[in-house]
Protein backbone atom coordinates (compact mmCIF):
# COMPACT_ATOMS: atom_id res chain seq x y z
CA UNK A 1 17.90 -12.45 19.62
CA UNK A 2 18.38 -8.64 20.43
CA UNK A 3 20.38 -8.33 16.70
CA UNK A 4 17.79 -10.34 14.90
CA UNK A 5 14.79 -8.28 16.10
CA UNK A 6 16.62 -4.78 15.20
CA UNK A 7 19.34 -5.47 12.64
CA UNK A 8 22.10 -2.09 13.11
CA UNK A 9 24.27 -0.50 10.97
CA UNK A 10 22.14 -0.68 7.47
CA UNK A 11 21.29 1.83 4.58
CA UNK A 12 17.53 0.94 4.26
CA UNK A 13 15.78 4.10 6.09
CA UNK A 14 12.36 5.42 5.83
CA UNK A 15 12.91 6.83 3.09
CA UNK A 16 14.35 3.76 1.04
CA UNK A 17 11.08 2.37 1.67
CA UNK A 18 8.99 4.92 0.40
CA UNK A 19 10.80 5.52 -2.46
CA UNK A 20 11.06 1.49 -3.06
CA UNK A 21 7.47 1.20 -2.41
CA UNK A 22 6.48 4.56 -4.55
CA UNK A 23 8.80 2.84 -7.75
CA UNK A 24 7.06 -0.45 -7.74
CA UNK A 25 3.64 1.26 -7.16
CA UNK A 26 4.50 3.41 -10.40
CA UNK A 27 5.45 0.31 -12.47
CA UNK A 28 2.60 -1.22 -10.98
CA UNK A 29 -0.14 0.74 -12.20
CA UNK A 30 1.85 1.27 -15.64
CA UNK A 31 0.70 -1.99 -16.15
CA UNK A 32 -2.80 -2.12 -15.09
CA UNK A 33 -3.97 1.10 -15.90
CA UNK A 34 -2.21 1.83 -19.32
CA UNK A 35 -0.40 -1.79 -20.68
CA UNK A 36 -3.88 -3.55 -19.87
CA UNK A 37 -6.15 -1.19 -21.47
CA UNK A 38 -3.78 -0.77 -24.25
CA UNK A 39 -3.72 -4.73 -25.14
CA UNK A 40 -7.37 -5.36 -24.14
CA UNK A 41 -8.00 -2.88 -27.33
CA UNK A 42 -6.37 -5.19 -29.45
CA UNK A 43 -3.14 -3.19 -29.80
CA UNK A 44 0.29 -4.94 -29.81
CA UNK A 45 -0.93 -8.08 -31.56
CA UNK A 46 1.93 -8.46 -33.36
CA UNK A 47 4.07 -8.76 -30.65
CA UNK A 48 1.30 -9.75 -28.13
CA UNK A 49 3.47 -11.73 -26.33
CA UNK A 50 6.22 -9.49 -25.30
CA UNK A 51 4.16 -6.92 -24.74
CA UNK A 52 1.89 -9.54 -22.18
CA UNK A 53 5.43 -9.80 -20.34
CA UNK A 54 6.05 -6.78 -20.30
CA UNK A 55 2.50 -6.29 -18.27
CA UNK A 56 3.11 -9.37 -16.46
CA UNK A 57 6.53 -8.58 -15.06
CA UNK A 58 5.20 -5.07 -14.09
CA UNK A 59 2.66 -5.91 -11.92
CA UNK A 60 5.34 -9.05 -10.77
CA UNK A 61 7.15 -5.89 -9.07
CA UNK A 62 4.41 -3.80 -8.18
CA UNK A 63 3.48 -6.96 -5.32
CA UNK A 64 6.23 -5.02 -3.69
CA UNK A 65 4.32 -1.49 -2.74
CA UNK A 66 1.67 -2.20 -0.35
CA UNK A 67 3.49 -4.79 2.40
CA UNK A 68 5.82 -1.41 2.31
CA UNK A 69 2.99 0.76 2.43
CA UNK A 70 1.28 -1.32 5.51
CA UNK A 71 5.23 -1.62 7.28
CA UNK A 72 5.28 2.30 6.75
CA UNK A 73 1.83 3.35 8.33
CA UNK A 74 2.93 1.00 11.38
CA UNK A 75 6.43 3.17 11.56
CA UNK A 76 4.90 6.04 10.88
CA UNK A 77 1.90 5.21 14.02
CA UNK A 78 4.75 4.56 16.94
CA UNK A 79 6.51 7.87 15.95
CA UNK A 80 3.40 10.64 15.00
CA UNK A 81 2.82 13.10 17.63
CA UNK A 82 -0.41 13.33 16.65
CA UNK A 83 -2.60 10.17 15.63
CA UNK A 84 -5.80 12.11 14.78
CA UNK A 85 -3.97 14.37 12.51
CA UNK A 86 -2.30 11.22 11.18
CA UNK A 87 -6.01 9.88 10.36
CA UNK A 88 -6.96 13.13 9.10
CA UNK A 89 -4.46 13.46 6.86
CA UNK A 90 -5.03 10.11 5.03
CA UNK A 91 -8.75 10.33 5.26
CA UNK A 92 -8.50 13.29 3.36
CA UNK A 93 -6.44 11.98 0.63
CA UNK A 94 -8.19 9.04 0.11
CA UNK A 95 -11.35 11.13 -0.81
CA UNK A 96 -9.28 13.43 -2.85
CA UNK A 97 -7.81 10.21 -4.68
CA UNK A 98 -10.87 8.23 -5.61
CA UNK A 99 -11.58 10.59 -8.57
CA UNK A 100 -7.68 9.74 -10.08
CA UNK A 101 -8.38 6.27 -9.13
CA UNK A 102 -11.81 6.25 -10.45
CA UNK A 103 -9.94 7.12 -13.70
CA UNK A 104 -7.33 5.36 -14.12
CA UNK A 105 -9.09 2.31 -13.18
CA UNK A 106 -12.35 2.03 -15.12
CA UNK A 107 -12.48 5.98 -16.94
CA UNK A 108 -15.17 7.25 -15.07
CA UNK A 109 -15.65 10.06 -12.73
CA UNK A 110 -16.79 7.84 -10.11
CA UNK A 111 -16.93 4.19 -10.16
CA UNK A 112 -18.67 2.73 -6.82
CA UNK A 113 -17.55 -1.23 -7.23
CA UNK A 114 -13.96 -0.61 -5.55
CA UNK A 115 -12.31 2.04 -3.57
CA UNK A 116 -8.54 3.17 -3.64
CA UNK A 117 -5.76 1.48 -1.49
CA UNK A 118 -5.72 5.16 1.06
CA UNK A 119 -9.26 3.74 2.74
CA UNK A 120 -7.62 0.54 3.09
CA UNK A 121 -4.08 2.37 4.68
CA UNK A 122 -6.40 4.63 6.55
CA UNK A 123 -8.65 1.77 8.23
CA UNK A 124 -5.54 -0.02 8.85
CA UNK A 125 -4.37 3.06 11.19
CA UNK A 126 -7.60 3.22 12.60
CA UNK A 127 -7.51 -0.36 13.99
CA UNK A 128 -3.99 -0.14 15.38
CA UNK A 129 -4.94 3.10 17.01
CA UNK A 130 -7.94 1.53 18.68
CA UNK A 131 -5.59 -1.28 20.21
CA UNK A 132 -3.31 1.37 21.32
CA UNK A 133 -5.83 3.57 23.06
CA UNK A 134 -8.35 1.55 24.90
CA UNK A 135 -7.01 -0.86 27.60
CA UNK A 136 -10.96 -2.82 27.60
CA UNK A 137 -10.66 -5.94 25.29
CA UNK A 138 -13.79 -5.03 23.81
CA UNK A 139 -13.48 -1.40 23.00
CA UNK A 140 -10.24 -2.66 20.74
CA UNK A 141 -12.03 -5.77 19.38
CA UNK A 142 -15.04 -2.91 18.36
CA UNK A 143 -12.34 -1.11 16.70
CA UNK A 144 -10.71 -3.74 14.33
CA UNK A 145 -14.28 -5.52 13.32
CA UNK A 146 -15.35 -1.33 12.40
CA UNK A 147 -12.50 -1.32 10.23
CA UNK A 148 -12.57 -4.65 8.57
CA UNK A 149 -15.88 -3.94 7.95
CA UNK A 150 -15.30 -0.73 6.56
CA UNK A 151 -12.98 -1.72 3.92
CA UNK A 152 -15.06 -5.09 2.85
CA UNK A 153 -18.40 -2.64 2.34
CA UNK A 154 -16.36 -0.35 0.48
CA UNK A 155 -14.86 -3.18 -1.44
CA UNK A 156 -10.72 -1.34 -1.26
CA UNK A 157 -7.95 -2.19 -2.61
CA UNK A 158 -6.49 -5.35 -0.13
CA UNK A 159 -9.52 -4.93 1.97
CA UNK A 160 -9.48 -7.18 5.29
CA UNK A 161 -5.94 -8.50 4.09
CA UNK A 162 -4.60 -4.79 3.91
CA UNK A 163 -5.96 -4.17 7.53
CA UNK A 164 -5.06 -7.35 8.93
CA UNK A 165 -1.48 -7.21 8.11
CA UNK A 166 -1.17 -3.70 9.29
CA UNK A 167 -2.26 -5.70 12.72
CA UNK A 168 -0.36 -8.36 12.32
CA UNK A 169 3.27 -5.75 11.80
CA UNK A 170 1.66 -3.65 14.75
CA UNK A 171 1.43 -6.06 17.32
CA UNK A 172 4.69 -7.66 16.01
CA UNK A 173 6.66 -4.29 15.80
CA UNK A 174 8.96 -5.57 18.60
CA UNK A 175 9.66 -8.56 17.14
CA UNK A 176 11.60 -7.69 13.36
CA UNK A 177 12.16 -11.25 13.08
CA UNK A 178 8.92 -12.14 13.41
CA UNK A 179 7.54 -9.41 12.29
CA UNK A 180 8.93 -10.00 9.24
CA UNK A 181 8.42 -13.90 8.85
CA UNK A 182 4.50 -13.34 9.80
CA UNK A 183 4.43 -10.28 7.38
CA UNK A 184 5.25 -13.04 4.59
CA UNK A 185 3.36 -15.49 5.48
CA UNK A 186 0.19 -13.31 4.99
CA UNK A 187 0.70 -12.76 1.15
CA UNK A 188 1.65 -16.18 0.55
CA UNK A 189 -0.60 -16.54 -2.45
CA UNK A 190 1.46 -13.36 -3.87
CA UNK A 191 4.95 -15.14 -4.02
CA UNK A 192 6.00 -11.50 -5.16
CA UNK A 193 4.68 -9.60 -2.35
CA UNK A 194 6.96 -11.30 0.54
CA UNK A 195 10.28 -10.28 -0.79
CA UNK A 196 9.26 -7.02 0.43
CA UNK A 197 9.15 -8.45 3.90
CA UNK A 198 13.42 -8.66 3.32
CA UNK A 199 13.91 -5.51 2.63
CA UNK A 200 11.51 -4.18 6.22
CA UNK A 201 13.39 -6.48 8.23
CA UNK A 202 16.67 -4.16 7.06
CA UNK A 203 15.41 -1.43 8.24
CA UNK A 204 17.60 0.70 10.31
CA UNK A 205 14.93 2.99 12.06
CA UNK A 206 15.95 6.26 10.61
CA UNK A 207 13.95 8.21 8.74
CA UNK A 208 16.22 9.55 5.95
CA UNK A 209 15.35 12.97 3.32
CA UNK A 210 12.17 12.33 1.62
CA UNK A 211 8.95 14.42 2.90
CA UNK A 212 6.40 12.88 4.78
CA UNK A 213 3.97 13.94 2.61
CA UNK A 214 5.96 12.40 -1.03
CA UNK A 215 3.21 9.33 -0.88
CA UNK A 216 -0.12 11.56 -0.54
CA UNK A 217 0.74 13.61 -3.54
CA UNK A 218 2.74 10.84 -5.82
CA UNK A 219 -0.76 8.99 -5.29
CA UNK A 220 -3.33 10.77 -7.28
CA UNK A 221 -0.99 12.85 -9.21
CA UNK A 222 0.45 9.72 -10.79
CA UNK A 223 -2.92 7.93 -11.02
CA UNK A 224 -3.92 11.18 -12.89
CA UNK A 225 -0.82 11.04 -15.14
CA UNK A 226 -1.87 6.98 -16.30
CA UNK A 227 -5.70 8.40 -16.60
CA UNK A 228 -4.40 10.96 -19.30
CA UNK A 229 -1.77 8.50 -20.70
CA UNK A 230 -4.81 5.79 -21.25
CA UNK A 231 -7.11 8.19 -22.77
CA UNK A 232 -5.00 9.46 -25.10
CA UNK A 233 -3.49 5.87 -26.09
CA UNK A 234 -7.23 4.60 -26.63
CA UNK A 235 -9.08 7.70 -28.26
């Protein structure tokens, strides 16, 4: 059982996952925030249908990023030296990506009707760290319904499914197997999303050569990048 929960002796590190997760994000938002746009404008008509495929199969792959994302912010939780900083950090960069994401997404400044996937990472930390910290039942229970809360008012990307599974890997984190069966399970309306659960349960426990801080700055800068990309594409 010992070799099920923590498979040895594989290449999938830290960083493989970020980088995974980062690529599939990219190709992800290709998709929604320039293909999309793009077609919706009645470009592409002549070859509507490859070019829907093309925009189909991209956001097929980008189901992939955030069951990586959530595995990573549980990782990332059982080996910080600081939590608080850890919140900080993503709090911060979550405000300073609504404005890309507010972009990208709908090509205003600020768009109120849905927040960016950081609050959702962010609130998902939050919860985990209440569990960890307080010993009282309630104190933790006060903790999780604050955070699910958070992200429904908010309306974020994954909202109480993003935070829940960040649970659900926390409180399984001993468990790969499981871990990794239950991490499924919870995007089984996104048949793409679970393969991603395969590639956590390889994971070797190392860390690898990427910075910690790739993700915060590939998020808005790339969300930026599409912004642009759309805008010039549509003007």
């Amino acid at each position: 059982m010992e070799a099920l929960n923590k498979p040895q002796n594989t290449f999938i590190n830290s960083a493989t996952i970020k980088i995974i997760a980062m690529a599939s994000m990219f190709i992800d938002h290709l998709g929604a925030f320039v293909f999309l746009p793009w077609l919706q404008a009645g470009n592409g008509q002549a070859n509507f249908e490859t070019w829907n495929s093309v925009y189909t199969a991209s956001r097929a792959v980008g189901r992939l990023a955030f069951p990586l994302f959530c595995f990573l912010i549980v990782e990332g939780f059982q080996h910080t030296s600081d939590v608080k900083k850890y919140l900080k950090r993503l709090g911060i960069f979550a405000l300073i990506s609504e404005i890309p994401f507010d972009l990208a997404r709908s090509h205003t400044f600020f768009d109120f009707s849905g927040q960016n996937v950081m609050f959702t990472l962010f609130s998902g930390l939050f919860a985990i760290w209440c569990i960890e910290k307080f010993e009282q039942p309630i104190y933790r229970f006060v903790g999780v319904v604050l955070s699910l809360a958070f992200v429904f008012i908010l309306d974020t990307d994954y909202s109480t499914l993003g935070v829940s599974v960040i649970i659900i890997l926390y409180v399984l984190r001993d468990y790969r197997l499981f871990q990794s069966l239950f991490g499924a399970f919870a995007f089984i309306g996104s048949w793409f999303a679970m393969p991603a659960f395969i590639i956590t349960y390889f994971y070797n426990g190392l860390k690898g050569n990427l910075s910690s801080k790739a993700f915060y700055w590939f998020y808005p800068v790339h969300l930026l990048l599409y912004a642009l990309i759309a805008y010039l594409l549509l003007s």
